[in-house]
Protein backbone atom coordinates (compact mmCIF):
# COMPACT_ATOMS: atom_id res chain seq x y z
CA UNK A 1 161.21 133.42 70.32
CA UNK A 2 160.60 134.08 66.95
CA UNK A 3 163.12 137.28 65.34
CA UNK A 4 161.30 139.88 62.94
CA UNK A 5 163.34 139.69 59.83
CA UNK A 6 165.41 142.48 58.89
CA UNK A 7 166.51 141.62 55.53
CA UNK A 8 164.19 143.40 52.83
CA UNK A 9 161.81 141.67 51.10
CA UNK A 10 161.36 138.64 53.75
CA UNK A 11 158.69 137.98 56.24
CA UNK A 12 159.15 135.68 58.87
CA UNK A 13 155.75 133.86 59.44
CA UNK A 14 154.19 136.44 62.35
CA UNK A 15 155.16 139.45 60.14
CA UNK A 16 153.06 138.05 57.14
CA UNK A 17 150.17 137.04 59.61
CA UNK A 18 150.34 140.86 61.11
CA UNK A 19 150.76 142.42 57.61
CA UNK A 20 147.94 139.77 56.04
CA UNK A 21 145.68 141.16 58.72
CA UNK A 22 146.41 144.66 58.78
CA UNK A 23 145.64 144.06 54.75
CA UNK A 24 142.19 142.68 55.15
CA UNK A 25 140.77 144.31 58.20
CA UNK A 26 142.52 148.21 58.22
CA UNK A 27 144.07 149.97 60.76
CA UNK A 28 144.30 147.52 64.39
CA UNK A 29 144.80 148.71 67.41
CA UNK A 30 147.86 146.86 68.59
CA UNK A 31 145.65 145.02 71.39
CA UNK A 32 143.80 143.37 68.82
CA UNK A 33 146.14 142.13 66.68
CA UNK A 34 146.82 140.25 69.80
CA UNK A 35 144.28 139.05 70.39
CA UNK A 36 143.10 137.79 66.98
CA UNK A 37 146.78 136.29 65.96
CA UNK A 38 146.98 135.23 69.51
CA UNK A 39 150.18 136.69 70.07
CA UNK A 40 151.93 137.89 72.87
CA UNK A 41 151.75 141.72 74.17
CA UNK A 42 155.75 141.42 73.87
CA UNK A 43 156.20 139.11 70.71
CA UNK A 44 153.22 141.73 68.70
CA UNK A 45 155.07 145.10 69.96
CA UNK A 46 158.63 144.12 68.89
CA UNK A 47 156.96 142.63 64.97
CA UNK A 48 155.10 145.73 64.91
CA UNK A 49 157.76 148.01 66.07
CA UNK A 50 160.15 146.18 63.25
CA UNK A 51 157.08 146.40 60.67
CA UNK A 52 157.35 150.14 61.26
CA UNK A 53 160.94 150.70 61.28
CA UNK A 54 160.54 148.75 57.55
CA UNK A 55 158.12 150.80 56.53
CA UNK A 56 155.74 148.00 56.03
CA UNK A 57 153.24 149.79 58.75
CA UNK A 58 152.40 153.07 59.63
CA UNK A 59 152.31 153.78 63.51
CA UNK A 60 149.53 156.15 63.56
CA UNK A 61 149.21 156.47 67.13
CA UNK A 62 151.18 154.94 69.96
CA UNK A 63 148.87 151.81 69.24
CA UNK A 64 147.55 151.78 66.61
CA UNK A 65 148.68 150.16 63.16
CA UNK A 66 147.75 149.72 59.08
CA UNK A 67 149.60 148.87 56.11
CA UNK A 68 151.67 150.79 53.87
CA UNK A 69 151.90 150.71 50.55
CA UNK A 70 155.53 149.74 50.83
CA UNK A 71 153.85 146.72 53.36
CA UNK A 72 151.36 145.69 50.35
CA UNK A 73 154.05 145.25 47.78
CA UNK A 74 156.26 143.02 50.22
CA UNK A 75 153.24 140.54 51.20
CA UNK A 76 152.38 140.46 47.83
CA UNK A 77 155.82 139.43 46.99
CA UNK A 78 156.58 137.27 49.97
CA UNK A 79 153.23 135.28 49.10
CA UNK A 80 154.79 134.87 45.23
CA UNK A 81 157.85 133.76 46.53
CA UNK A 82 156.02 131.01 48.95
CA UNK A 83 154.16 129.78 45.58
CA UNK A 84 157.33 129.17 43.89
CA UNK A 85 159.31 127.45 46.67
CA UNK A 86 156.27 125.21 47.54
CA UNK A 87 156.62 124.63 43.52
CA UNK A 88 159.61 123.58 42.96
């Protein structure tokens, strides 16, 4: 299984799909971030957990996420970084 990256400023390929989504649709109930990334129950708690722990999502209820500001700034970032490897 895939590991939820812990060094700042990275996103491994499910935590950009959660944060991506959580940026275009608003706060998700964990359920249905399941359901539309079709994820796992296990694999979305443990990259939403980490996303929280980051402060790249705000747990606002036992299941339900959105985006932080902090979260915003590091897709935007990680997508930048994407641009320039596929670039080069």
């Amino acid at each position: 299984m895939a590991q939820a990256s812990r060094a700042p400023g990275r996103l491994q390929p499910t935590d950009e799909r959660i944060l991506h989504l959580l940026d275009t649709e608003g706060m998700q109930v964990r359920l249905d971030i399941e359901q539309q990334l079709s994820l796992s129950g296990l694999v979305t708690a443990r990259h939403c957990r980490s996303l929280a722990d980051r402060g790249l999502v705000r747990n606002s209820n036992w299941c339900c996420y959105e985006i932080t500001e902090h979260g915003r700034q590091c897709l935007r970032a990680n997508s930048v970084l994407n641009v320039l490897r596929r670039s080069s």
